[in-house]
C-alpha atoms as a PDB file:
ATOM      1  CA  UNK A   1       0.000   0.000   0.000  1.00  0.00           C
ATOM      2  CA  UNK A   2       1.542   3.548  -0.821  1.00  0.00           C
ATOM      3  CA  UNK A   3       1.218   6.151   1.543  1.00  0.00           C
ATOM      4  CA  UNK A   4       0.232   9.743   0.356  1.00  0.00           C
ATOM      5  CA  UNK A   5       0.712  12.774   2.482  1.00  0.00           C
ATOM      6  CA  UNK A   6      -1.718  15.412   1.415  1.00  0.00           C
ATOM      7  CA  UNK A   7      -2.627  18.780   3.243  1.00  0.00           C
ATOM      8  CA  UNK A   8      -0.434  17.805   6.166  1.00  0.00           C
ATOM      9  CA  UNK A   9      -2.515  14.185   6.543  1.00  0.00           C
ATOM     10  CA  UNK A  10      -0.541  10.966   6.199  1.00  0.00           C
ATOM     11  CA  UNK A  11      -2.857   8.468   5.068  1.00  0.00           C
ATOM     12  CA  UNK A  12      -0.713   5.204   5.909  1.00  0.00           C
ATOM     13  CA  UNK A  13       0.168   1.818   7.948  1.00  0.00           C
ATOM     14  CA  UNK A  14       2.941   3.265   8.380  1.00  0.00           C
ATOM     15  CA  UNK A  15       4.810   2.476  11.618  1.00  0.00           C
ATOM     16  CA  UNK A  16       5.970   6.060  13.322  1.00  0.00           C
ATOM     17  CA  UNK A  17       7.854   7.508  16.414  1.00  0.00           C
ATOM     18  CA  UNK A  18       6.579   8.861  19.460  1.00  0.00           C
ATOM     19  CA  UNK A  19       5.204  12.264  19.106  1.00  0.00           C
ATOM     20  CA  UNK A  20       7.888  15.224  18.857  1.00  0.00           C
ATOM     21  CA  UNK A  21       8.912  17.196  21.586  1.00  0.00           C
ATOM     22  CA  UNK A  22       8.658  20.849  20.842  1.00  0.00           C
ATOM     23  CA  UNK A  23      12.441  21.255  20.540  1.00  0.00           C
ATOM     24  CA  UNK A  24      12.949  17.844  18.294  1.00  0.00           C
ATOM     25  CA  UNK A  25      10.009  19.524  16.018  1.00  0.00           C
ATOM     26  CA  UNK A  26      11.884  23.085  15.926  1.00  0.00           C
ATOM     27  CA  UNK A  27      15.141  21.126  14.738  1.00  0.00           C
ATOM     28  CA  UNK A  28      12.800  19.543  11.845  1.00  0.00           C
ATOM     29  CA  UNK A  29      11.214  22.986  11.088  1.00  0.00           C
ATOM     30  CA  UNK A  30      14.627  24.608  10.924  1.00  0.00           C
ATOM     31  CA  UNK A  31      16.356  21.756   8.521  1.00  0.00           C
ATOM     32  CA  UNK A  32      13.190  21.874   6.271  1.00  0.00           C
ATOM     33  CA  UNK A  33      13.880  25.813   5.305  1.00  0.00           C
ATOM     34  CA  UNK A  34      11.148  26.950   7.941  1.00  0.00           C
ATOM     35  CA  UNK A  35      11.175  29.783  10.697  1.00  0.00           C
ATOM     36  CA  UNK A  36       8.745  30.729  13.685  1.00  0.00           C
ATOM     37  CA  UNK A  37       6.321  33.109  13.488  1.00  0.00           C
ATOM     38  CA  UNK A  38       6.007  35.583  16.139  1.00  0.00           C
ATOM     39  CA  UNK A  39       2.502  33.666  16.329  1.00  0.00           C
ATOM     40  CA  UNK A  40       4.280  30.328  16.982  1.00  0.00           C
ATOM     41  CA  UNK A  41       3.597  28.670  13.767  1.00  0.00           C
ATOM     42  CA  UNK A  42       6.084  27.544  11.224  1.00  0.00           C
ATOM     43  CA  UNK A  43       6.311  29.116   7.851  1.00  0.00           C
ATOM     44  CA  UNK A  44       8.217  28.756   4.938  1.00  0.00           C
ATOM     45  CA  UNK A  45       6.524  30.837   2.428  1.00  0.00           C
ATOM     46  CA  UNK A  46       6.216  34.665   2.884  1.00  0.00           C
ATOM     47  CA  UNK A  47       2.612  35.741   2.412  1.00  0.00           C
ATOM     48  CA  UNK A  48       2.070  39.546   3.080  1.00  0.00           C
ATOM     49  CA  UNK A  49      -1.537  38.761   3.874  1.00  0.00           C
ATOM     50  CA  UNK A  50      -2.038  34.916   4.315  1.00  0.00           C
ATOM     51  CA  UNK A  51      -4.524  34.141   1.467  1.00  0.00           C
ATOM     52  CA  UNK A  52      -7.540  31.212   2.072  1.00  0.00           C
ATOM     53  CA  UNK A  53      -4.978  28.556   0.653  1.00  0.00           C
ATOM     54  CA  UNK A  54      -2.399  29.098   2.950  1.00  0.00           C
ATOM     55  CA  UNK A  55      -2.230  26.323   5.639  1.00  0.00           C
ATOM     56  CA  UNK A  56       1.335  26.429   8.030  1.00  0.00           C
ATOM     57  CA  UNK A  57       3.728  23.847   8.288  1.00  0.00           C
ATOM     58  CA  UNK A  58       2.502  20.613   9.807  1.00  0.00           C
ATOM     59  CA  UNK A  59       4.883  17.615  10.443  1.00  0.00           C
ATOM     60  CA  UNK A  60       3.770  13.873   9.779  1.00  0.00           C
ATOM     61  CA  UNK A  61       6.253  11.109  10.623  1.00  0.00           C
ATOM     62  CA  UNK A  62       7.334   7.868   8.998  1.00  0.00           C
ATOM     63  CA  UNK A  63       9.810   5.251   8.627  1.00  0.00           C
ATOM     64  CA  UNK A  64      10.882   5.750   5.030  1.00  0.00           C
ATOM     65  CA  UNK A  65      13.919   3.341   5.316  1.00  0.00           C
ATOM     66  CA  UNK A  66      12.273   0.850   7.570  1.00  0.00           C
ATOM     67  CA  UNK A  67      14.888   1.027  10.507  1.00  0.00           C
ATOM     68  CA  UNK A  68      12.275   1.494  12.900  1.00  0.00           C
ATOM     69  CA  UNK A  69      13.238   5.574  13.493  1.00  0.00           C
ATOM     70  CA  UNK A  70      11.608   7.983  12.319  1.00  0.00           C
ATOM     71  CA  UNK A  71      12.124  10.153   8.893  1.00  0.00           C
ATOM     72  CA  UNK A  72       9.513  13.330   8.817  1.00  0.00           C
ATOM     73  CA  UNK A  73       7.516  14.810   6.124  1.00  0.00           C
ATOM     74  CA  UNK A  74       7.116  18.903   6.379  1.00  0.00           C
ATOM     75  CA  UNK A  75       4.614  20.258   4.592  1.00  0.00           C
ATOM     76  CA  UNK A  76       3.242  23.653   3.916  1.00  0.00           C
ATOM     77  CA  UNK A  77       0.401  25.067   1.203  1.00  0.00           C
ATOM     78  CA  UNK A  78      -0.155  27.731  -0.195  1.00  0.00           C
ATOM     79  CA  UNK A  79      -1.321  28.345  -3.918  1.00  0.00           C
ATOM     80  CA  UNK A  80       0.523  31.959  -3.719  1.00  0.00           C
ATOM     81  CA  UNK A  81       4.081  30.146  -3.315  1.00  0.00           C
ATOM     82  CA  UNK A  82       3.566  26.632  -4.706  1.00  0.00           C
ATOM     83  CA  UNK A  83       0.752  27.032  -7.489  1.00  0.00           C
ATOM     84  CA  UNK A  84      -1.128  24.527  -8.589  1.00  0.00           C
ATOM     85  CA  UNK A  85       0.234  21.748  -6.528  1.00  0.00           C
ATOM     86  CA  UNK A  86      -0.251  23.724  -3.573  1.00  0.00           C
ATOM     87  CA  UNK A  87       2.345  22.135  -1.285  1.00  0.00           C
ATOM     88  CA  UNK A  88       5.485  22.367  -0.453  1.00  0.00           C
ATOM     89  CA  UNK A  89       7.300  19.031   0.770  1.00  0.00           C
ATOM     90  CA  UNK A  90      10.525  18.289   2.377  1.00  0.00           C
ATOM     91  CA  UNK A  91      11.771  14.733   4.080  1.00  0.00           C
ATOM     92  CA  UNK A  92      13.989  15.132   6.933  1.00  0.00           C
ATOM     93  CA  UNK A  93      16.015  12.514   8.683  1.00  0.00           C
ATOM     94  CA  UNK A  94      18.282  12.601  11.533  1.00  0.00           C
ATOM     95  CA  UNK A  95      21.586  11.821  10.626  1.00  0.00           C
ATOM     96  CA  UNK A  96      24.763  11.969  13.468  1.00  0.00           C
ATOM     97  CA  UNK A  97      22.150  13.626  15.654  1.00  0.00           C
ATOM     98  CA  UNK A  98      20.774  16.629  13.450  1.00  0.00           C
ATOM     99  CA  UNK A  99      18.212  16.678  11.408  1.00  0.00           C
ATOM    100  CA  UNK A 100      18.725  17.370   7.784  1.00  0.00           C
ATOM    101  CA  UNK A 101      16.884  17.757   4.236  1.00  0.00           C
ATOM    102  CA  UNK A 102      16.843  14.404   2.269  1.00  0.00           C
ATOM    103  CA  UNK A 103      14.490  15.961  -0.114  1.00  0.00           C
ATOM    104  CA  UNK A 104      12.253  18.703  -1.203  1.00  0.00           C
ATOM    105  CA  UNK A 105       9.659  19.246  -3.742  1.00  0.00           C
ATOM    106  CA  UNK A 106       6.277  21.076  -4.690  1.00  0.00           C
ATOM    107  CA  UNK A 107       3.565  18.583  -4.774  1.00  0.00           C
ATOM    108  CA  UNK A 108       1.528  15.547  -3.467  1.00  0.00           C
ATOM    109  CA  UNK A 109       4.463  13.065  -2.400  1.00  0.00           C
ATOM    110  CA  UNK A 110       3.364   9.631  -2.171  1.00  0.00           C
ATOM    111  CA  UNK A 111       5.730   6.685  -0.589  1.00  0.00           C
ATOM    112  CA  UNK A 112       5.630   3.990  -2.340  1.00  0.00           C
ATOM    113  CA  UNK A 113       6.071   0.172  -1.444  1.00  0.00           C
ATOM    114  CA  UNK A 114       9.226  -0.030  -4.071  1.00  0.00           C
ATOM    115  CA  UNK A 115      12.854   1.010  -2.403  1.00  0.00           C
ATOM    116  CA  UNK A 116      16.209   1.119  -3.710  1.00  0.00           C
ATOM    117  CA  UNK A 117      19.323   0.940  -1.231  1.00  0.00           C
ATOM    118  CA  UNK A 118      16.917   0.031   1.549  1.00  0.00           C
ATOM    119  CA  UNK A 119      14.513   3.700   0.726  1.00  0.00           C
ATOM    120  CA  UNK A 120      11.001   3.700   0.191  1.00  0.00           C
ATOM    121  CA  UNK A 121      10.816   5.697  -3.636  1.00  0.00           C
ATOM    122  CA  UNK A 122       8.535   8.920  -3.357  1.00  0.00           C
ATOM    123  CA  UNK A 123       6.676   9.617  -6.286  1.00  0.00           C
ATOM    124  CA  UNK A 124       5.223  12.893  -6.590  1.00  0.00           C
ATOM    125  CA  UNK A 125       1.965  14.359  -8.165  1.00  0.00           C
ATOM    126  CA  UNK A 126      -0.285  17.097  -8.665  1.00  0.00           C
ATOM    127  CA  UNK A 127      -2.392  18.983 -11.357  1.00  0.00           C
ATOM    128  CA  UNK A 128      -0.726  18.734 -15.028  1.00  0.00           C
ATOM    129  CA  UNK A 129       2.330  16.583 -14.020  1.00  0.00           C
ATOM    130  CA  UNK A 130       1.799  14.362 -16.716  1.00  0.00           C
ATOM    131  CA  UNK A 131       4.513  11.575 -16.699  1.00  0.00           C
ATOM    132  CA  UNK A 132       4.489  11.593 -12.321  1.00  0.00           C
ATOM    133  CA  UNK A 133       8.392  12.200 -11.244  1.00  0.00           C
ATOM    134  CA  UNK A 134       9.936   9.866  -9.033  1.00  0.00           C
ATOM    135  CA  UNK A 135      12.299  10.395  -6.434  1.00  0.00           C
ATOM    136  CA  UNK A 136      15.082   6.856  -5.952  1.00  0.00           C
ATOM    137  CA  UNK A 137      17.259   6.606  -2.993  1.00  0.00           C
ATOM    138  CA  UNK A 138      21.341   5.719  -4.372  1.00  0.00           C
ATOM    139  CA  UNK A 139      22.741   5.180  -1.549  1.00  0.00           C
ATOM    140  CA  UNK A 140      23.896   9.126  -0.681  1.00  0.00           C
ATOM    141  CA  UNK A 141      20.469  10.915  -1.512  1.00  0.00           C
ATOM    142  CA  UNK A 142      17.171  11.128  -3.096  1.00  0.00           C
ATOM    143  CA  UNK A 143      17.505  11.362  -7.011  1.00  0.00           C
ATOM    144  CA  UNK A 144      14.415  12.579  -9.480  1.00  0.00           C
ATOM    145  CA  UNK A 145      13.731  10.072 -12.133  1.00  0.00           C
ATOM    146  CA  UNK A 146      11.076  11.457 -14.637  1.00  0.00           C
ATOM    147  CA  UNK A 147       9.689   8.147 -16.522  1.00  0.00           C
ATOM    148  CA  UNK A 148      10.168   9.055 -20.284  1.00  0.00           C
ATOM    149  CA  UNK A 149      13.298  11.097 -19.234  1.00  0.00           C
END
């Protein structure tokens, strides 16, 4: 079963962690690009005036490479920044005790059952994609494979 990640919901069987602290979640914020508001939420895009599509950054964990820790999705939407796909994406995993970007796109990411070096792929969609990129683990990072390409 692939799991899809879509206005901040993860729709999965996905095995996560243990909810966040507040500081573990600020770490994920920061490596995903995003800052605190002086209203506490996290934001990556800079609306003057936050229009209806805007929804902040929201966090949804997973075990993408199936060592039983886990990897987080950071999402944010807004059709101002992102366009037609709406949302922005990144993965973060800890790696020697920081959190850091793995990948980031605009788009509906979807993890999919298929892995390479021990990574679930993440395919990515959204309005007029056409042929759906694919992003492959190699063993260092995430690599976009467009079929066709």
């Amino acid at each position: 079963m692939a799991w899809m990640l879509a206005a901040g919901l993860l729709l999965a069987n996905a095995p996560a962690g243990a909810a966040l602290s507040a500081a573990e979640a600020a770490a994920v914020f920061k490596a995903a690009g995003f800052t605190k508001a002086a209203d506490g939420r996290y934001i990556r895009c800079e609306e003057e005036t936050p229009t209806a599509s805007y929804t902040p950054g929201a966090i949804e964990e997973v075990d993408v490479n199936g060592d039983g820790q886990p990897e987080a999705f950071v999402t944010e939407s807004s059709m101002f920044c992102y366009g037609s796909p709406h949302t922005f994406f990144g993965l973060v995993a800890k790696r020697a005790g920081a959190w850091t970007m793995l990948l980031d796109d605009v788009g509906t990411p979807v993890v999919l059952e298929t892995r390479h070096g021990g990574w679930a792929d993440v395919e990515v969609g959204g309005p007029g994609f056409g042929a759906t990129p694919v992003w492959q683990w190699d063993g260092q990072a995430y690599q976009r494979k467009t079929p066709g390409e």
